[in-house]
N, C-alpha and C. Protein backbone atom coordinates (compact mmCIF):
# COMPACT_ATOMS: atom_id res chain seq x y z
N UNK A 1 -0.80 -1.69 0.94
CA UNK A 1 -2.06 -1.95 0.26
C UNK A 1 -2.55 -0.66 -0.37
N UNK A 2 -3.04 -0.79 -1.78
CA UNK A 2 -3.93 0.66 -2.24
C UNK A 2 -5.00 -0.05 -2.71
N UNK A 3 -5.64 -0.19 -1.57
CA UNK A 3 -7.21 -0.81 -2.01
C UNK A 3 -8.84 0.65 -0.77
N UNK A 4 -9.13 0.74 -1.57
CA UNK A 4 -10.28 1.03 -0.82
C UNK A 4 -11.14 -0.40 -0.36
N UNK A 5 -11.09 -0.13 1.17
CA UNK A 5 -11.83 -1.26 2.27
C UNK A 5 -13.30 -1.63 1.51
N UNK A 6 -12.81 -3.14 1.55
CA UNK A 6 -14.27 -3.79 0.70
C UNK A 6 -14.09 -4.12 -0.77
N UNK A 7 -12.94 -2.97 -1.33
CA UNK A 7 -12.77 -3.85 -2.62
C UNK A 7 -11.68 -4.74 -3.04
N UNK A 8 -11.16 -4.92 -4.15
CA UNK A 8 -10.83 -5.44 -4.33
C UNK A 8 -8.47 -5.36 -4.52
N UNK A 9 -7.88 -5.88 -3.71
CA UNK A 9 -6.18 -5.53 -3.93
C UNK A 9 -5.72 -4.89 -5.30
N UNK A 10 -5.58 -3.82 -5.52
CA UNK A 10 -4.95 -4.03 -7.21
C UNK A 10 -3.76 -4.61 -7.00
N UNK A 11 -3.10 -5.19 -8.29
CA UNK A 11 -1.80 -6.08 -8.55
C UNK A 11 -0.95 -5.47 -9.40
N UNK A 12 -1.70 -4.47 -10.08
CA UNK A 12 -0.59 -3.32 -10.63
C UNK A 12 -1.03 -2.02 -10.27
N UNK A 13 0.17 -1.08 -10.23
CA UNK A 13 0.40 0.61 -9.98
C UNK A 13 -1.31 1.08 -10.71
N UNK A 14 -1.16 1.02 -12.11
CA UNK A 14 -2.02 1.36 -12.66
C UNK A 14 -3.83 0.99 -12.11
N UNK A 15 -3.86 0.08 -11.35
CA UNK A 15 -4.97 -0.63 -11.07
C UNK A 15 -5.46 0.63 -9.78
N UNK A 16 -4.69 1.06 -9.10
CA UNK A 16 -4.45 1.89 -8.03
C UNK A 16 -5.48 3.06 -8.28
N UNK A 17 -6.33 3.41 -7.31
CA UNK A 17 -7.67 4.21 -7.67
C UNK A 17 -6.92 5.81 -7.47
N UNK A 18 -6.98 7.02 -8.51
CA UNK A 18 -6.41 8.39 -8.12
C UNK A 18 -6.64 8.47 -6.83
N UNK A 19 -7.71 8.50 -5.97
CA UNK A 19 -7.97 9.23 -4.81
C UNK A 19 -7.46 8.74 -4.01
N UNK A 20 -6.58 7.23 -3.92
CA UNK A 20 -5.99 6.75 -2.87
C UNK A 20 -4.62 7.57 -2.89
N UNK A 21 -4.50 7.56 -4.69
CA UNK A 21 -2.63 7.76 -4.79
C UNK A 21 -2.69 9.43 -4.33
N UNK A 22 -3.83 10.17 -4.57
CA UNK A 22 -3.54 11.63 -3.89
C UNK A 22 -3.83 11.94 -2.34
N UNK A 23 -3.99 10.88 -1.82
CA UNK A 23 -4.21 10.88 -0.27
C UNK A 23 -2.99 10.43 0.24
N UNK A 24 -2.01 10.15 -0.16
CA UNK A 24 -0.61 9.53 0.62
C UNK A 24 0.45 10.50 0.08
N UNK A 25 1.67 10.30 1.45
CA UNK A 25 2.53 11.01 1.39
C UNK A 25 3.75 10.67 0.62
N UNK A 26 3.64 9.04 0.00
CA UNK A 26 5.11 8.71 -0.86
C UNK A 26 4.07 7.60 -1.43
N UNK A 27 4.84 7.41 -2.74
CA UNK A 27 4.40 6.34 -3.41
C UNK A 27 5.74 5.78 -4.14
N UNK A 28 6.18 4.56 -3.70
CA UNK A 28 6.91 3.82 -4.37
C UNK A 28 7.39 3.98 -5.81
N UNK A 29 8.53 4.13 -6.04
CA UNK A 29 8.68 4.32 -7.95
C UNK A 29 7.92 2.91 -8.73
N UNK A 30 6.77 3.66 -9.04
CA UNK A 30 6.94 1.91 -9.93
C UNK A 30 7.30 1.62 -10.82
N UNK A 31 8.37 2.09 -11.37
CA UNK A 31 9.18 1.39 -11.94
C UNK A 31 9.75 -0.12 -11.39
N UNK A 32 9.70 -0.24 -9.91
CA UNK A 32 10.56 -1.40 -9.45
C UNK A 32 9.07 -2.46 -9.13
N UNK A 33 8.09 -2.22 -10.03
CA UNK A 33 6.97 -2.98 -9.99
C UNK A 33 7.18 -4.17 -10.85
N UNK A 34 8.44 -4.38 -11.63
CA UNK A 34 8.66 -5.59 -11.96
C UNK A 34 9.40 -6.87 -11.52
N UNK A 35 9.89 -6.30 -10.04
CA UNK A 35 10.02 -7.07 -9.19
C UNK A 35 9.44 -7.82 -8.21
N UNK A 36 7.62 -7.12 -8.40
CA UNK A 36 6.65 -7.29 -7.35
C UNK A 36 5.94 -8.81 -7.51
N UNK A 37 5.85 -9.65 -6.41
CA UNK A 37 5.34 -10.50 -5.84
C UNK A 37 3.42 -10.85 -6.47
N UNK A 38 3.60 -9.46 -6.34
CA UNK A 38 1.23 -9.70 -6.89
C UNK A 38 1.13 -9.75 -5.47
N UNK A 39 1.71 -9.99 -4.34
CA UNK A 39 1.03 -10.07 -3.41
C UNK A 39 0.43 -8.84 -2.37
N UNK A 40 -0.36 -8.55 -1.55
CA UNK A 40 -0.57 -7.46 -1.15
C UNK A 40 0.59 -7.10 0.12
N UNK A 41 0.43 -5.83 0.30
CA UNK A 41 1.86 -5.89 1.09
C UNK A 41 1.43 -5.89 2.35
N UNK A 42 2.13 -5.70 3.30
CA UNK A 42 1.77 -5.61 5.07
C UNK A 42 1.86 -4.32 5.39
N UNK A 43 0.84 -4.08 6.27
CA UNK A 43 0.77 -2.47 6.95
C UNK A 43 0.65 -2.56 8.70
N UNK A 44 1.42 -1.95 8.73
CA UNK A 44 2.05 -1.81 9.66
C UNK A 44 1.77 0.37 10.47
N UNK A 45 1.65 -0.02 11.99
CA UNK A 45 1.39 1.61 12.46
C UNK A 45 2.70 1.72 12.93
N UNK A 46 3.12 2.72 12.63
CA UNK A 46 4.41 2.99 14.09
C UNK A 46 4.01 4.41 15.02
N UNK A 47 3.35 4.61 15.72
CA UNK A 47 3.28 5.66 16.90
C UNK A 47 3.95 6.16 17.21
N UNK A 48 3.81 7.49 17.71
CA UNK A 48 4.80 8.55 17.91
C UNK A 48 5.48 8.37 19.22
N UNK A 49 5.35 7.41 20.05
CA UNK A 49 6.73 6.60 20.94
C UNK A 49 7.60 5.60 20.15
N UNK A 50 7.48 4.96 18.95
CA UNK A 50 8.10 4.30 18.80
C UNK A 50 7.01 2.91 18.14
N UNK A 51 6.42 2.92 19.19
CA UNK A 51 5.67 1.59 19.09
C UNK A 51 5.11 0.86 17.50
N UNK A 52 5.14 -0.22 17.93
CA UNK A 52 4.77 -0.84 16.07
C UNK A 52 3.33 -1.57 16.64
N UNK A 53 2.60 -1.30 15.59
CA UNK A 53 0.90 -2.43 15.49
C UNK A 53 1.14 -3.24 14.06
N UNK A 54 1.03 -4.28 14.23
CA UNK A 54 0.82 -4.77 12.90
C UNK A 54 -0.51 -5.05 12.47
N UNK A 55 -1.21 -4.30 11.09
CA UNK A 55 -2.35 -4.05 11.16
C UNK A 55 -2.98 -4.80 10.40
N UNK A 56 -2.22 -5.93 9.16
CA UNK A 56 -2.23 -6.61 8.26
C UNK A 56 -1.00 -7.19 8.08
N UNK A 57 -0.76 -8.41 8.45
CA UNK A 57 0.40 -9.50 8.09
C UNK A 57 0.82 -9.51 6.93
């Protein structure tokens, strides 16, 4: 997901607010954004044992 909480999913790269895309450590080529669904994606934690949270289906 590159949404700031409360607004609204963007559905394209471009829709994507700067301050989210300079707060993360990888961003997907989007180039392969013409394969994309529109749908929002799932986020997921993995913890430093291993462990997985699913934080959004």
């Amino acid at each position: 997901s590159a949404n700031i909480s409360g607004c609204p999913a963007p559905h394209r790269f471009a829709e994507i607010p700067e301050e989210i895309k300079a707060a993360v450590d990888y961003i997907v080529d989007p180039r392969l954004e013409s394969q994309s669904t529109g749908k929002p994606s799932q986020i997921i934690k993995i913890g430093m044992g291993g462990e997985v949270e699913i934080i959004r289906p």
